[in-house]
PDB file of N, CA and C in Angstrom:
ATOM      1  N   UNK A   1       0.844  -1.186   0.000  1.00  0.00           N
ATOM      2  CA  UNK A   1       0.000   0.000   0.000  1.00  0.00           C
ATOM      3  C   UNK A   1       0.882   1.240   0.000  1.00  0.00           C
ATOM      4  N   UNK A   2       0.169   1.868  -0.701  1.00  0.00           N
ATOM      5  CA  UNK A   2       1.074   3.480  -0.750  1.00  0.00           C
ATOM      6  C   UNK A   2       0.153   4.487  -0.265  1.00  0.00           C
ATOM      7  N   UNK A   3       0.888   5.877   0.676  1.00  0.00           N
ATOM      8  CA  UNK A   3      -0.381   6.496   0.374  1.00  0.00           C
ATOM      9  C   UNK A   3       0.176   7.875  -0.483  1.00  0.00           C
ATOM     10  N   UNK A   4      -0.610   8.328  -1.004  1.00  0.00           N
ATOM     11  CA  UNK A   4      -0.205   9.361  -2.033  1.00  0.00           C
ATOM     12  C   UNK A   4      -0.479  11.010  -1.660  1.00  0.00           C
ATOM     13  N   UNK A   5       0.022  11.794  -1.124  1.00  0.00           N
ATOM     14  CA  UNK A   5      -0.802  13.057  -1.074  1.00  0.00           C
ATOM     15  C   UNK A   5      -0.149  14.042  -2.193  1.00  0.00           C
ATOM     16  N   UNK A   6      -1.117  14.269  -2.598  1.00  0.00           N
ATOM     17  CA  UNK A   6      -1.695  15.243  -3.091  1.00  0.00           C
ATOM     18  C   UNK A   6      -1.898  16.955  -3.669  1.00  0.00           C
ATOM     19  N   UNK A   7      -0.561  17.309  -3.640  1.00  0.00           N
ATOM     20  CA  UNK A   7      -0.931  19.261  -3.453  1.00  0.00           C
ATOM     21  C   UNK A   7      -1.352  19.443  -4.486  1.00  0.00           C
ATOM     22  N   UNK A   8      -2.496  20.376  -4.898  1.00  0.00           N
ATOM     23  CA  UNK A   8      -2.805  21.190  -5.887  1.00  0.00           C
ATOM     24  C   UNK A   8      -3.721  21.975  -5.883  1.00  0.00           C
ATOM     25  N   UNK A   9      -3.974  23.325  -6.880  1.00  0.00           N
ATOM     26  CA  UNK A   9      -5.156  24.291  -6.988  1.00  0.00           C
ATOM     27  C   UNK A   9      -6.522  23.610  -6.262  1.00  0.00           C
ATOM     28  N   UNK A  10      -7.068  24.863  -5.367  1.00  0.00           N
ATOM     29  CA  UNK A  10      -8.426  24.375  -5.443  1.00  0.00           C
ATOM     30  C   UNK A  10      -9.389  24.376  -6.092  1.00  0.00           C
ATOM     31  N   UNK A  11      -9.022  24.734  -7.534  1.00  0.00           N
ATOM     32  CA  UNK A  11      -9.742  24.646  -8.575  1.00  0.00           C
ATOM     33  C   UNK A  11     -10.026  23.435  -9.355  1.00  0.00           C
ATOM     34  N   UNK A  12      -8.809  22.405  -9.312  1.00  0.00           N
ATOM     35  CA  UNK A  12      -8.025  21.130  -9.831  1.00  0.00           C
ATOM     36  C   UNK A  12      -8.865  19.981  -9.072  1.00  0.00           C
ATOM     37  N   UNK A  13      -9.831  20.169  -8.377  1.00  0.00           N
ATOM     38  CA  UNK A  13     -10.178  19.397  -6.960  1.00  0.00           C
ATOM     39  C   UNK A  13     -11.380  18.490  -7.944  1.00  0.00           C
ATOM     40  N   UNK A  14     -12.414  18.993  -8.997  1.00  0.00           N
ATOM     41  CA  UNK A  14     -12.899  17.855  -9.217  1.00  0.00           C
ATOM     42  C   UNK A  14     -12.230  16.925 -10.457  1.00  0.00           C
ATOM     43  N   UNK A  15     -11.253  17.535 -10.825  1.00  0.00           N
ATOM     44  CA  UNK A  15     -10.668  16.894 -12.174  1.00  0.00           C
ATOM     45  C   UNK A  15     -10.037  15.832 -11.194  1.00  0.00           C
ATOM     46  N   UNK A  16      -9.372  15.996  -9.912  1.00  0.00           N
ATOM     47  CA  UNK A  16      -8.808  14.622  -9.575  1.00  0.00           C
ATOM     48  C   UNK A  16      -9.406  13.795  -8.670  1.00  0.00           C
ATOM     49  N   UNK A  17     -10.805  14.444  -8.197  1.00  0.00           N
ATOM     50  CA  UNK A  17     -11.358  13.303  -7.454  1.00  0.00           C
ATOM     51  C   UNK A  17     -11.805  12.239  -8.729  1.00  0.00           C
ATOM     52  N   UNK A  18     -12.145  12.678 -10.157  1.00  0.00           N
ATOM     53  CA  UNK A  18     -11.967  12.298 -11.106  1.00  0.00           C
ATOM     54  C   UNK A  18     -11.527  11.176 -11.545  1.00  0.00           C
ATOM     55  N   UNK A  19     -10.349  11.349 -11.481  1.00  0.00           N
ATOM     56  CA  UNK A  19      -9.025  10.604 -11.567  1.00  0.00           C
ATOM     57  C   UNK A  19      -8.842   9.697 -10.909  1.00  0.00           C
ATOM     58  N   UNK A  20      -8.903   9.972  -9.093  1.00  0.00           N
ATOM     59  CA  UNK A  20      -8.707   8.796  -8.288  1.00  0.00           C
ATOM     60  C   UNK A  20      -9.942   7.739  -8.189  1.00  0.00           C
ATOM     61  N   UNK A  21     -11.346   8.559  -9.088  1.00  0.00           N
ATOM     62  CA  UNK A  21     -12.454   7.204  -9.139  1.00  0.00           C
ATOM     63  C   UNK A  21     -12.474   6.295  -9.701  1.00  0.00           C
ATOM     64  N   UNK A  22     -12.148   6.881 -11.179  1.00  0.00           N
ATOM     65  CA  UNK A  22     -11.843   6.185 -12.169  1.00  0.00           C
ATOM     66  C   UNK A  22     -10.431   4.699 -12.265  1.00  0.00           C
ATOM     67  N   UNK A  23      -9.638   5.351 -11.233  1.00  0.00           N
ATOM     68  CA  UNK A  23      -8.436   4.810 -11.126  1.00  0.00           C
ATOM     69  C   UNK A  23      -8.416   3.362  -9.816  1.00  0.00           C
ATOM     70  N   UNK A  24      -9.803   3.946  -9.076  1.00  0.00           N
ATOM     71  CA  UNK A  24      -9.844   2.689  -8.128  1.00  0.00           C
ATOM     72  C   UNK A  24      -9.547   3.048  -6.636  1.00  0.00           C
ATOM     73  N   UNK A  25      -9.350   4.085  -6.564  1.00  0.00           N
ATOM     74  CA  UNK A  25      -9.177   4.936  -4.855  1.00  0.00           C
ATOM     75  C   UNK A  25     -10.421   5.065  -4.188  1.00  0.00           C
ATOM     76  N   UNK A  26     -10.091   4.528  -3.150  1.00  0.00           N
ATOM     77  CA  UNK A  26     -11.951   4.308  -2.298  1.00  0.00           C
ATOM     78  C   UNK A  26     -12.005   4.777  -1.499  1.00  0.00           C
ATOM     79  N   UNK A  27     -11.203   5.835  -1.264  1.00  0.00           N
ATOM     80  CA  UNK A  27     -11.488   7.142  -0.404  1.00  0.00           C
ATOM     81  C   UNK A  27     -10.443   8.386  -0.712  1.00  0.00           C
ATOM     82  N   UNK A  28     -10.934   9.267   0.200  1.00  0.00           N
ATOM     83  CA  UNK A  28     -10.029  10.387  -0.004  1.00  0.00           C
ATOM     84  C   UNK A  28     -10.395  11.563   1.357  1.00  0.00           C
ATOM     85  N   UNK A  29      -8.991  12.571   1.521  1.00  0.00           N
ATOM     86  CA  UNK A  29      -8.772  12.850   2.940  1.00  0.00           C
ATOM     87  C   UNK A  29      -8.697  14.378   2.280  1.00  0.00           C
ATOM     88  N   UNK A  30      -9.092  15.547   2.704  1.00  0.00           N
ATOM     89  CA  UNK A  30      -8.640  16.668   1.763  1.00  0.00           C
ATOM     90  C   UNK A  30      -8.924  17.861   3.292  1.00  0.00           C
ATOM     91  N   UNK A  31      -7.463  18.512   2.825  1.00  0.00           N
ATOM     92  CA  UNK A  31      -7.256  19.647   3.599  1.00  0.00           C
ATOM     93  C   UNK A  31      -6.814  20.883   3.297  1.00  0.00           C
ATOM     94  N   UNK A  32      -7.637  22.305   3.809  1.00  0.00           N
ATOM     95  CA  UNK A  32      -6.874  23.391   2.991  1.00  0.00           C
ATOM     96  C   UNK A  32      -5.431  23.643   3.377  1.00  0.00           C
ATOM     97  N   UNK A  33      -4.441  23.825   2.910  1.00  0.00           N
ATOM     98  CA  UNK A  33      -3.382  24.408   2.948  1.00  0.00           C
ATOM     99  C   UNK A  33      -2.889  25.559   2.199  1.00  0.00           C
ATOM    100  N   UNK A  34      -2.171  26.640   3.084  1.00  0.00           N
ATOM    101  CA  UNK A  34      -1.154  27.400   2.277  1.00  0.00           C
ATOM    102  C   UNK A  34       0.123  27.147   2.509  1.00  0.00           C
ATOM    103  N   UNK A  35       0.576  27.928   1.456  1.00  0.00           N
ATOM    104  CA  UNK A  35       2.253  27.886   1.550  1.00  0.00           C
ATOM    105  C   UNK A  35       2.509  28.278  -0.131  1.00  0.00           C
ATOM    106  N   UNK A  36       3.914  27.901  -0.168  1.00  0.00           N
ATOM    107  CA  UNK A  36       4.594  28.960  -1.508  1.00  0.00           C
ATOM    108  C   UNK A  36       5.629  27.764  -1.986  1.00  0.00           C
ATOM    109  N   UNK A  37       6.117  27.687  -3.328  1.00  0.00           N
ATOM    110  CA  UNK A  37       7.460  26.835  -3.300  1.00  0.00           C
ATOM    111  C   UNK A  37       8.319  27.631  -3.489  1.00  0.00           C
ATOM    112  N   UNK A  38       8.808  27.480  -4.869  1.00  0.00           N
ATOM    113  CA  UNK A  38      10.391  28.407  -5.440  1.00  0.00           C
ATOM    114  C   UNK A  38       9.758  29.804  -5.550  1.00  0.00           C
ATOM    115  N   UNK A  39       8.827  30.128  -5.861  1.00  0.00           N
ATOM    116  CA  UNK A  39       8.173  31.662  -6.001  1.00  0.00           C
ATOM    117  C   UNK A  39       8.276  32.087  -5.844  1.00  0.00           C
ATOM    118  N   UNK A  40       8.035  31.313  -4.133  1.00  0.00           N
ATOM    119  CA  UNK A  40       8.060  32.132  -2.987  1.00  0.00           C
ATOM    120  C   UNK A  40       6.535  32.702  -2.325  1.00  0.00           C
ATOM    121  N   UNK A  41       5.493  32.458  -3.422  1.00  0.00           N
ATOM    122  CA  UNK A  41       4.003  32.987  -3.381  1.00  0.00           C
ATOM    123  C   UNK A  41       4.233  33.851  -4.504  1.00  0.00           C
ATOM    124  N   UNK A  42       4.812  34.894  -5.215  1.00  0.00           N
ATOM    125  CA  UNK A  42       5.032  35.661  -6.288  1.00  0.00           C
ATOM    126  C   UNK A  42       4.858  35.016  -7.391  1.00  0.00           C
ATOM    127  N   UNK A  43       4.371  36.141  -8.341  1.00  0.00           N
ATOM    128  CA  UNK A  43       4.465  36.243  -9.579  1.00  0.00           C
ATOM    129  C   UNK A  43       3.809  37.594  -9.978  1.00  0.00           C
ATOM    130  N   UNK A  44       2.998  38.171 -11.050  1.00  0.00           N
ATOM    131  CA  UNK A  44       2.846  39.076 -11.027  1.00  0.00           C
ATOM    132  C   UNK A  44       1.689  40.151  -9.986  1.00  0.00           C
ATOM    133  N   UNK A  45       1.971  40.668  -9.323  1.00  0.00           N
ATOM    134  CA  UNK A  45       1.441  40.897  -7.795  1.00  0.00           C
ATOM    135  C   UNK A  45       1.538  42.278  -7.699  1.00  0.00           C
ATOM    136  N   UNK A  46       0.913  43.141  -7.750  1.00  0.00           N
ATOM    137  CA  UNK A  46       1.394  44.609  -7.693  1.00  0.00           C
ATOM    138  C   UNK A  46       0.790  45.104  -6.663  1.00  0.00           C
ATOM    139  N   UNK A  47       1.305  45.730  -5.465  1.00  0.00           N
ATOM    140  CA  UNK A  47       1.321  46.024  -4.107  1.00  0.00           C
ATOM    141  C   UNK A  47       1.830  47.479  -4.439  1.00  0.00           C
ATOM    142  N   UNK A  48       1.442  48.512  -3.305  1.00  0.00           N
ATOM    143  CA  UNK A  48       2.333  49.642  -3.036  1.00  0.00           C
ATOM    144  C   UNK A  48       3.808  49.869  -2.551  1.00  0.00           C
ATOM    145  N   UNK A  49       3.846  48.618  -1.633  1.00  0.00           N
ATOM    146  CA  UNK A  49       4.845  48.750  -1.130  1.00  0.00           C
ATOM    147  C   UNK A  49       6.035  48.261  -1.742  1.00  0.00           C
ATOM    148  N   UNK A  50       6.945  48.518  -2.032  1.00  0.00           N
ATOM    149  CA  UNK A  50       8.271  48.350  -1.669  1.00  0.00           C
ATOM    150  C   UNK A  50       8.685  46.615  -1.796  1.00  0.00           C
ATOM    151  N   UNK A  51       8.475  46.728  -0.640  1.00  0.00           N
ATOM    152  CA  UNK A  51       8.385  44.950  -0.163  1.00  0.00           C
ATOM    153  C   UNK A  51       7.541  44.155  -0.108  1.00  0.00           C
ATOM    154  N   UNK A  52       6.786  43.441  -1.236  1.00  0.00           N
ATOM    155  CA  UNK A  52       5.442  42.804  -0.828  1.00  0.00           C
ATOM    156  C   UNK A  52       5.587  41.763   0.485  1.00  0.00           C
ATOM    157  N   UNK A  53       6.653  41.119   0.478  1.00  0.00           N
ATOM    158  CA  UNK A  53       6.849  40.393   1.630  1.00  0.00           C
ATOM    159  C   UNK A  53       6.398  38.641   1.035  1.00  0.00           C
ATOM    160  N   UNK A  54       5.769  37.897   1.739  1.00  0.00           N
ATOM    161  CA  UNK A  54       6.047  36.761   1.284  1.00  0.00           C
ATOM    162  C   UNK A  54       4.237  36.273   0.909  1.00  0.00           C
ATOM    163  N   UNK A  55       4.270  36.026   0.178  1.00  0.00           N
ATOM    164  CA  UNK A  55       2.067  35.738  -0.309  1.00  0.00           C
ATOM    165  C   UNK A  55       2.157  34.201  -0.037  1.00  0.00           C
ATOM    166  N   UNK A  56       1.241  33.579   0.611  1.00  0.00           N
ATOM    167  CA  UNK A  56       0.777  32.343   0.945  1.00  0.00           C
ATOM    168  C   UNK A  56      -0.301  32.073  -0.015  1.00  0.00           C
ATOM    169  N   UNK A  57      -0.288  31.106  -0.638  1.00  0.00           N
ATOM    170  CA  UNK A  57      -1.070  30.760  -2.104  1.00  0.00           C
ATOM    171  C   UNK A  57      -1.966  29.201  -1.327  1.00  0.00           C
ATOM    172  N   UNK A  58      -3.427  29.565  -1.812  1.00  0.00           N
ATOM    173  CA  UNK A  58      -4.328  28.885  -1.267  1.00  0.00           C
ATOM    174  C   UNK A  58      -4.084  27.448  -1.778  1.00  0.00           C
ATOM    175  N   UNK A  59      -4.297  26.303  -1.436  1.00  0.00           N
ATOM    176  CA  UNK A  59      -4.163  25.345  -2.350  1.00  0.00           C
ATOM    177  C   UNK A  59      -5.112  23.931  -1.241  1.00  0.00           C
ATOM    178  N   UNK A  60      -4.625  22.747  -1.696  1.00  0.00           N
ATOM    179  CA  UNK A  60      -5.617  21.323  -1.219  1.00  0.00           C
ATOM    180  C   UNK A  60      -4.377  20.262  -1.061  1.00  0.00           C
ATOM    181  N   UNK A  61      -4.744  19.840  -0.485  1.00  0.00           N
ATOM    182  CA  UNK A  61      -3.955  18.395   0.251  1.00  0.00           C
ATOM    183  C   UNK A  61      -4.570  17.607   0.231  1.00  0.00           C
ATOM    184  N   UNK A  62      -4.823  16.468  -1.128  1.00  0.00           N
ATOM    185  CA  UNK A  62      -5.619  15.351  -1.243  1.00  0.00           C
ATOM    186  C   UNK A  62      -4.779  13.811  -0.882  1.00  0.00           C
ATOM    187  N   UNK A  63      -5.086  13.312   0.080  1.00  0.00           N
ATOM    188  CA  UNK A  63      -4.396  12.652   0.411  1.00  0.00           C
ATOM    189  C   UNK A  63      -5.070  11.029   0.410  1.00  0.00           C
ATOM    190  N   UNK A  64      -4.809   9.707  -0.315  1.00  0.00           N
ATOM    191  CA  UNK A  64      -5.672   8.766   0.021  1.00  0.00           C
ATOM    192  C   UNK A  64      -4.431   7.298  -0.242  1.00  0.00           C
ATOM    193  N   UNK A  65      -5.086   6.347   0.257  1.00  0.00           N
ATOM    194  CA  UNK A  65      -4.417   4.870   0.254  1.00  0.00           C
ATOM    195  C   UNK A  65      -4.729   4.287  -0.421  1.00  0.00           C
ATOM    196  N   UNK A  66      -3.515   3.793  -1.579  1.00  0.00           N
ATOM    197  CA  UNK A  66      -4.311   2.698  -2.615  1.00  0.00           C
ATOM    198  C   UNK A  66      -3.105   1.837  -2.542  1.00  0.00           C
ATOM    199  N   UNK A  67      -3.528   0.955  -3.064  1.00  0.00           N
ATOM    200  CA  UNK A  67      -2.972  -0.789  -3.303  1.00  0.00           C
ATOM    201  C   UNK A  67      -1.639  -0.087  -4.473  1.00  0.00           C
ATOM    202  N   UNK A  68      -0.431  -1.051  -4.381  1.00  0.00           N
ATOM    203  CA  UNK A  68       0.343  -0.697  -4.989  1.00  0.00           C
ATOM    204  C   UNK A  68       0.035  -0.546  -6.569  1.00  0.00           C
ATOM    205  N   UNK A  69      -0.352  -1.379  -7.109  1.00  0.00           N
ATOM    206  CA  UNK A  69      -0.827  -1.751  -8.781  1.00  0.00           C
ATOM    207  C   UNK A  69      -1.560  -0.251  -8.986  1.00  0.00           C
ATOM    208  N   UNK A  70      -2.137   0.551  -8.182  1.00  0.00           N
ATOM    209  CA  UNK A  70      -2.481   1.451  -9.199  1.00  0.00           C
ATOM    210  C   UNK A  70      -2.002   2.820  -8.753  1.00  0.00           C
ATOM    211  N   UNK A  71      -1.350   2.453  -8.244  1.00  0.00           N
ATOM    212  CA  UNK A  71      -0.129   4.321  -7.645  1.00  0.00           C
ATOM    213  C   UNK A  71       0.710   4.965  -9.709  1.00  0.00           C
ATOM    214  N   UNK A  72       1.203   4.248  -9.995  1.00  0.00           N
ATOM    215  CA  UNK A  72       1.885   4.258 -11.419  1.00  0.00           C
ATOM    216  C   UNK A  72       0.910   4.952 -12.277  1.00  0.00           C
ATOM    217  N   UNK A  73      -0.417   4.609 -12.411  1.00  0.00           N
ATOM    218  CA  UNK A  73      -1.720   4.788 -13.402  1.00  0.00           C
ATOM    219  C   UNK A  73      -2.010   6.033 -12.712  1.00  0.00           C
ATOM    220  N   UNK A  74      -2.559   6.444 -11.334  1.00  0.00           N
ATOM    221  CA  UNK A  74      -2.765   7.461 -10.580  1.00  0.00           C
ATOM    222  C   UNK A  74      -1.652   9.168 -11.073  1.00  0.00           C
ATOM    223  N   UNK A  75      -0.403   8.114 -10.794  1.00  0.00           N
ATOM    224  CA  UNK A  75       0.662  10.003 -11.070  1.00  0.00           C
ATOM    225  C   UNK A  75       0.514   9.838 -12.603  1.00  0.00           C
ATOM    226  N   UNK A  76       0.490   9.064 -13.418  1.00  0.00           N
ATOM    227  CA  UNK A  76       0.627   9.288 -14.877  1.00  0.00           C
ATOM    228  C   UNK A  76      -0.450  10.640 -15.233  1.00  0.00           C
ATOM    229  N   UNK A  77      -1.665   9.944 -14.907  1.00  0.00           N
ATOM    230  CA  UNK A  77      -2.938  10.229 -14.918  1.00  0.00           C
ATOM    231  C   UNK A  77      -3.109  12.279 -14.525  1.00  0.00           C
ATOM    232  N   UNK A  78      -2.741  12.298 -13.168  1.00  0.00           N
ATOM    233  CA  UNK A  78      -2.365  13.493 -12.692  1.00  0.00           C
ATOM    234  C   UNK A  78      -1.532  14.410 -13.442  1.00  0.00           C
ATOM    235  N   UNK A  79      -0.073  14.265 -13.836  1.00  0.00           N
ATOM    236  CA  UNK A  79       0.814  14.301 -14.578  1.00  0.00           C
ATOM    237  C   UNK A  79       0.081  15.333 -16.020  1.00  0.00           C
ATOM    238  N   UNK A  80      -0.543  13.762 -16.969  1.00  0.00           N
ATOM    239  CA  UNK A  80      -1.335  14.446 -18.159  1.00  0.00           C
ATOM    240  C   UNK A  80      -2.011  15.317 -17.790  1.00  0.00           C
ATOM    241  N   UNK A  81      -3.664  15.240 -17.212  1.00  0.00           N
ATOM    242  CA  UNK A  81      -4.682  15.942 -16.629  1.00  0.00           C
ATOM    243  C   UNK A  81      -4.446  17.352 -16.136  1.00  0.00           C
ATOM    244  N   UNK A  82      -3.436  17.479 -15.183  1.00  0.00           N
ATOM    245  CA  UNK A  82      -4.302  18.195 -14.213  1.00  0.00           C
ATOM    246  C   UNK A  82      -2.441  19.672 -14.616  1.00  0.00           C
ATOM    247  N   UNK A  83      -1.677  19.245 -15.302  1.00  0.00           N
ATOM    248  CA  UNK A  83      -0.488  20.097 -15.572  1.00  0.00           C
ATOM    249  C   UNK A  83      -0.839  20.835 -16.739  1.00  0.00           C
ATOM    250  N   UNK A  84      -0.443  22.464 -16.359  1.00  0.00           N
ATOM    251  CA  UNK A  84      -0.815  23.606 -16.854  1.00  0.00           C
ATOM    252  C   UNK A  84       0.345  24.286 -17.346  1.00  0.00           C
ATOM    253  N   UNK A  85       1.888  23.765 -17.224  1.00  0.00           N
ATOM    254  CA  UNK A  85       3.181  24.051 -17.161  1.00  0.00           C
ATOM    255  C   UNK A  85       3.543  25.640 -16.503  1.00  0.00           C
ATOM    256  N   UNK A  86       2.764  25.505 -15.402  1.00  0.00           N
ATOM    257  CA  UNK A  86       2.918  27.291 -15.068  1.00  0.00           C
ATOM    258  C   UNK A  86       3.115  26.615 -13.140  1.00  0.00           C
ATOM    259  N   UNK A  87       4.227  27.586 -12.670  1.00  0.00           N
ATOM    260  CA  UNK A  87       4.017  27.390 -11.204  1.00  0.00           C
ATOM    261  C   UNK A  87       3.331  27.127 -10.345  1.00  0.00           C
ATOM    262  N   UNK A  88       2.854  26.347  -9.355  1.00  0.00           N
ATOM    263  CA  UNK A  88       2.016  26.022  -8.350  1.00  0.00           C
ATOM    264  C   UNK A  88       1.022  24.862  -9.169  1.00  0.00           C
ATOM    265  N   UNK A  89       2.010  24.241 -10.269  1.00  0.00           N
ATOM    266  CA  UNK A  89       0.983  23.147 -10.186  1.00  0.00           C
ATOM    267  C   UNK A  89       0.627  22.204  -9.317  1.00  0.00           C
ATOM    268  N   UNK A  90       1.275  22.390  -8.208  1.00  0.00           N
ATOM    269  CA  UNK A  90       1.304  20.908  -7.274  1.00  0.00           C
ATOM    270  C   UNK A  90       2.218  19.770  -7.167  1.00  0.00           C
ATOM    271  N   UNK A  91       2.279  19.250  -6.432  1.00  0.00           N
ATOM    272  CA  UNK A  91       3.625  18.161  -5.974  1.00  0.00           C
ATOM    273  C   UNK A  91       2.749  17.024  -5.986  1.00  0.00           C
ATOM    274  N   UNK A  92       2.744  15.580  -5.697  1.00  0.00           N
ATOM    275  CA  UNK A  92       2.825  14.893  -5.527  1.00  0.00           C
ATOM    276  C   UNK A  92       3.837  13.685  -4.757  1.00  0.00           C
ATOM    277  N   UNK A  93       3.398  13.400  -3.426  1.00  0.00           N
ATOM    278  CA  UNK A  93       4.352  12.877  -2.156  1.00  0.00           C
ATOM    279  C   UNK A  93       3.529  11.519  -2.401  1.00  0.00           C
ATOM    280  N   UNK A  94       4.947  10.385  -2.508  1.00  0.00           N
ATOM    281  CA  UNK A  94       4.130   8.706  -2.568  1.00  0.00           C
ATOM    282  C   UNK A  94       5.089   8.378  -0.601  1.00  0.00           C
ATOM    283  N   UNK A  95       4.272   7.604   0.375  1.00  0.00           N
ATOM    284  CA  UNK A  95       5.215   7.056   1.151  1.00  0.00           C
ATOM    285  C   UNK A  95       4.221   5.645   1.540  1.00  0.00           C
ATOM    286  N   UNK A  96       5.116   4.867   1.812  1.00  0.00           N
ATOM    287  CA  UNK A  96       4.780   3.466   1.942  1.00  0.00           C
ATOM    288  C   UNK A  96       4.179   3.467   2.992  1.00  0.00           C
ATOM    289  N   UNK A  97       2.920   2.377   3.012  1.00  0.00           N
ATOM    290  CA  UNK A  97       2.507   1.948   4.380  1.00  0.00           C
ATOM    291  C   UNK A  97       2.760   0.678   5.200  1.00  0.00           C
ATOM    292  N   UNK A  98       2.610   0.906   6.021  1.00  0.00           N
ATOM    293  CA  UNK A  98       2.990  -0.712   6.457  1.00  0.00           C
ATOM    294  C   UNK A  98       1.571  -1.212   6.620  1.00  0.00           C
ATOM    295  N   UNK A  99       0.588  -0.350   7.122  1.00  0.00           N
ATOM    296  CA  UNK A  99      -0.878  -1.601   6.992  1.00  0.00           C
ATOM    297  C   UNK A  99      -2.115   0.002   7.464  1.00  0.00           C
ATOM    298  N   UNK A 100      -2.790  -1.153   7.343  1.00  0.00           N
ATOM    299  CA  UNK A 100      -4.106  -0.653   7.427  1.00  0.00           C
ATOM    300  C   UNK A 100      -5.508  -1.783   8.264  1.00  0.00           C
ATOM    301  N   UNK A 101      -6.122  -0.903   9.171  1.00  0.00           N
ATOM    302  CA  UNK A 101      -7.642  -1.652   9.580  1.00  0.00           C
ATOM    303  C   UNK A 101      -8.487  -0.937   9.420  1.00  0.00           C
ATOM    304  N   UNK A 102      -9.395  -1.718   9.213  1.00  0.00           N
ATOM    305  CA  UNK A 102     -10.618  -1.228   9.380  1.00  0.00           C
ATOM    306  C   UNK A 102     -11.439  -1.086  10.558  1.00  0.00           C
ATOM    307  N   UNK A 103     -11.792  -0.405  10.976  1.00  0.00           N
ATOM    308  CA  UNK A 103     -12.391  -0.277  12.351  1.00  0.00           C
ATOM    309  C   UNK A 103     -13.525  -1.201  12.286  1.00  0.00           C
ATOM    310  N   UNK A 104     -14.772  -0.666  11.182  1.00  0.00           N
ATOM    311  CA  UNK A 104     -15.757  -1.295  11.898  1.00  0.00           C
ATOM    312  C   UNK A 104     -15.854  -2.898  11.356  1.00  0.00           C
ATOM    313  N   UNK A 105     -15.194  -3.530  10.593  1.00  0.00           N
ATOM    314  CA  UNK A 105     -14.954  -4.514  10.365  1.00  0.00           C
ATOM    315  C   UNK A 105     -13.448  -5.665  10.821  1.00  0.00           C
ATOM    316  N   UNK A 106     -12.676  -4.947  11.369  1.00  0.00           N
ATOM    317  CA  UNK A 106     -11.532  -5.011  11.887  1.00  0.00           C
ATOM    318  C   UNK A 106     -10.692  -5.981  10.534  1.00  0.00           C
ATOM    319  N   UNK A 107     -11.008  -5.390   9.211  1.00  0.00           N
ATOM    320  CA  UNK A 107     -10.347  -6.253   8.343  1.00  0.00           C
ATOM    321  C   UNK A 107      -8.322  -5.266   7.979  1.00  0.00           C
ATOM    322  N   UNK A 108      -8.032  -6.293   7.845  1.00  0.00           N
ATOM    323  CA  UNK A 108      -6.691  -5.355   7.735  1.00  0.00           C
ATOM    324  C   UNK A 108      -6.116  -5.583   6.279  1.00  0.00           C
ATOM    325  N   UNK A 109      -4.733  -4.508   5.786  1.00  0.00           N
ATOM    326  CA  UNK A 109      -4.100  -4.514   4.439  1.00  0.00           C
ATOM    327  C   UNK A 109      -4.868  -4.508   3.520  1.00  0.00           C
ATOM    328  N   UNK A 110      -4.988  -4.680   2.571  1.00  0.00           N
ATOM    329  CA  UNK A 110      -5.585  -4.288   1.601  1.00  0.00           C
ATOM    330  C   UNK A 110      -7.434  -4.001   1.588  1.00  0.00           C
ATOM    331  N   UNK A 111      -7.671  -4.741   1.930  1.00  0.00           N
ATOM    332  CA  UNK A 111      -8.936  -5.016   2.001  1.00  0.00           C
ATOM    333  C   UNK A 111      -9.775  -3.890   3.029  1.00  0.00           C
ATOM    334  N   UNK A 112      -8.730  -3.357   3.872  1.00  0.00           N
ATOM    335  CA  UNK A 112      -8.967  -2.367   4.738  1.00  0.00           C
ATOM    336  C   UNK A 112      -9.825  -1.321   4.106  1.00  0.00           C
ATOM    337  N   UNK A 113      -8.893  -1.119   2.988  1.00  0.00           N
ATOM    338  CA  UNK A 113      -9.248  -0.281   1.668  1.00  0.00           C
ATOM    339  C   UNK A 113     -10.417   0.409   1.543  1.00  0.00           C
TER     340      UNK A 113
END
């Protein structure tokens, strides 16, 4: 199991719940976040001041657990879809799990799912 999160526009949000249905993801975890990468939050921004200082850019943290076989199909998928070749398209973070239960069924690993 992998789990995959997610950064991107909150605009981008139904093109990849989209994506992860089609693809076999049977849930999903989503949180607002800001923050900036190489930018910094900048680009064209016109302020009075001097120093705009540092802009925090709105964005989503979609985060969900899928079975290894379809993590590969998932970033491809993302990759084509949802890239605009302009800054703040979003990252994509894969980290391994070691397991999973289910609470109300107490089924575990995959099936947890």
């Amino acid at each position: 199991m992998k789990e995959l999160e997610i950064v991107i526009k909150p605009e981008k949000l139904e093109n990849l719940k989209r994506i992860l249905d089609l693809e076999g993801a049977k849930g999903i975890m989503i949180t607002t976040i800001f923050g900036y990468g190489h930018q910094k939050g900048g680009g064209q921004v016109y302020v009075r001041d001097d120093e705009p200082g540092i802009n925090l850019l709105p964005k989503l943290s979609v985060r969900t657990v899928v079975k290894d076989d379809i993590v590969d199909n998932i970033i491809k998928r993302v990759l084509d879809e949802l890239n605009t070749n302009s800054f703040g398209d979003g990252k994509i973070f894969i980290r391994d799990m070691e397991g999973a239960v289910k609470v109300r069924t107490g089924e575990t690993g995959d099936e947890a799912l």
